[in-house]
Protein backbone atom coordinates (compact mmCIF):
# COMPACT_ATOMS: atom_id res chain seq x y z
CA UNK A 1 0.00 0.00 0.00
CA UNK A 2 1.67 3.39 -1.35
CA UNK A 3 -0.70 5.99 -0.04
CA UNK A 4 0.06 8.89 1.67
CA UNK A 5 -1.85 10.19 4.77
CA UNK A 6 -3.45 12.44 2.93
CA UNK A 7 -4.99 9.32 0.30
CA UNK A 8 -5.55 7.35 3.05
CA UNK A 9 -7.82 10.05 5.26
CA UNK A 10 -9.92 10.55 2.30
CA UNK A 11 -10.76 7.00 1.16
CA UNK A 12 -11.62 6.87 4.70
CA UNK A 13 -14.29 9.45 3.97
CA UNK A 14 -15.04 7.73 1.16
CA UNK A 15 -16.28 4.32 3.24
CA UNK A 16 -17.84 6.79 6.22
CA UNK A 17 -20.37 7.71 3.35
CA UNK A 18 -20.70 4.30 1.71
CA UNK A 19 -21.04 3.02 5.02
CA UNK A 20 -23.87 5.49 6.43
CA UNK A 21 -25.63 4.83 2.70
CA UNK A 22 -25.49 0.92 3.44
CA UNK A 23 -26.66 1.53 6.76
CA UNK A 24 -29.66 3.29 5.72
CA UNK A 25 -30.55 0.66 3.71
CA UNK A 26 -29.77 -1.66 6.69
CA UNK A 27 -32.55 -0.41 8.47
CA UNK A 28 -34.94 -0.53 5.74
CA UNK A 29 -34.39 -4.21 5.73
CA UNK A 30 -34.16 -5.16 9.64
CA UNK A 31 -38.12 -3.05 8.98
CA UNK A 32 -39.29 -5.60 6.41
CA UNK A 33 -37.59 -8.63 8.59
CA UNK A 34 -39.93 -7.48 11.68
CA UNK A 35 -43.06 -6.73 9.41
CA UNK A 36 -42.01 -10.30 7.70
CA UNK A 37 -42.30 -12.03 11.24
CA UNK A 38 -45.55 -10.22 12.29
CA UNK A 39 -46.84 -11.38 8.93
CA UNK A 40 -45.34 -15.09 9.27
CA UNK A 41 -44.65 -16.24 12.35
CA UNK A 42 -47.78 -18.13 13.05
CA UNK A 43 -46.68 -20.09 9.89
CA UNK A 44 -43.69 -21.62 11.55
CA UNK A 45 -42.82 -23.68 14.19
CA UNK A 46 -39.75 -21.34 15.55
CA UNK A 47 -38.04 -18.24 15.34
CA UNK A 48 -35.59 -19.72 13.44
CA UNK A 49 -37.75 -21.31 10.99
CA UNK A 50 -39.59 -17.48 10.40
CA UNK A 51 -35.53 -16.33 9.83
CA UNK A 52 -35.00 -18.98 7.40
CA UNK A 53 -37.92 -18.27 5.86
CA UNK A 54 -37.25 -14.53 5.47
CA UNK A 55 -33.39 -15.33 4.40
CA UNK A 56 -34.98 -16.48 1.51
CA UNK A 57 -36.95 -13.73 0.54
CA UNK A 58 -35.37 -10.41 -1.60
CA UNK A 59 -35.12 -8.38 1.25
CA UNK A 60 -33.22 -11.48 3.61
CA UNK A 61 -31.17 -11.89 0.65
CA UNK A 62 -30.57 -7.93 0.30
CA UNK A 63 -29.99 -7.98 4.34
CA UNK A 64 -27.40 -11.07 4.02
CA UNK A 65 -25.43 -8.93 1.65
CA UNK A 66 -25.85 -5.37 3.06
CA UNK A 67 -24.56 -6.97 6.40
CA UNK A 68 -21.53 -8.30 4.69
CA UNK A 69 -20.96 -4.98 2.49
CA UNK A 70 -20.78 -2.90 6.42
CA UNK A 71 -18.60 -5.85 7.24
CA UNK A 72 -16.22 -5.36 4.75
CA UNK A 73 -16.06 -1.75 4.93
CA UNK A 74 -15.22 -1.95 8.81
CA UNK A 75 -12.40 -4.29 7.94
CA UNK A 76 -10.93 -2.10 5.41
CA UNK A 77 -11.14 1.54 7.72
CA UNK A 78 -9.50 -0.80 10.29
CA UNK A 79 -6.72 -1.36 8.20
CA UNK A 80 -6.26 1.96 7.36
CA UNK A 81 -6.51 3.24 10.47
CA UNK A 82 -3.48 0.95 11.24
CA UNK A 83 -1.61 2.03 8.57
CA UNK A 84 -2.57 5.75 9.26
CA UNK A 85 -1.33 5.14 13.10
CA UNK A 86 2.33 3.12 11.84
CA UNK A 87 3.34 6.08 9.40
CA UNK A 88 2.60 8.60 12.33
CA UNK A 89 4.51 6.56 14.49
CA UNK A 90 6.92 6.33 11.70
CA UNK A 91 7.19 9.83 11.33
CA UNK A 92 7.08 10.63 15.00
CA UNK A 93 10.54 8.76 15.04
CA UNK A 94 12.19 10.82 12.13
CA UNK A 95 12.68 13.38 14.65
């Protein structure tokens, strides 16, 4: 990774926003898994029958993917915020 500080602090914007869209969306979809329950629960023998059932749906399988999307994009600001905090320690020891 060849970035500067200065690259690095802004594709950290960058994910903030994508990762404040993606969480909108989120909570669109944790909306329709509730309304999905109310609507189906008393077709199921469990809880986790009523989940399966929803993972199938569009929105679980929007959900399953959103939640992996916010997953990824905490990985990545975590390892730029790594490699943000070795290059100012880096630096701090140049002088």
């Amino acid at each position: 990774m060849d970035k500067t500080p200065h690259q690095l602090a802004e594709a950290r914007i960058g994910l903030a926003e994508e990762y404040s869209r993606y969480s909108g969306e989120y909570a669109l979809m944790v909306k329709a898994q509730a309304q999905f329950f109310k609507d189906n629960r008393e077709k199921h023998k469990s809880d986790t029958s009523t989940q399966r059932a929803f993972d199938l749906t569009d929105e679980g399988v929007h959900m399953t993917i959103l939640k992996m999307k916010l997953k990824s994009i905490e990985k990545t600001m975590s390892a730029y915020n790594t490699y943000l905090r070795l290059m100012e320690n880096q630096a701090k020891s140049l002088y």
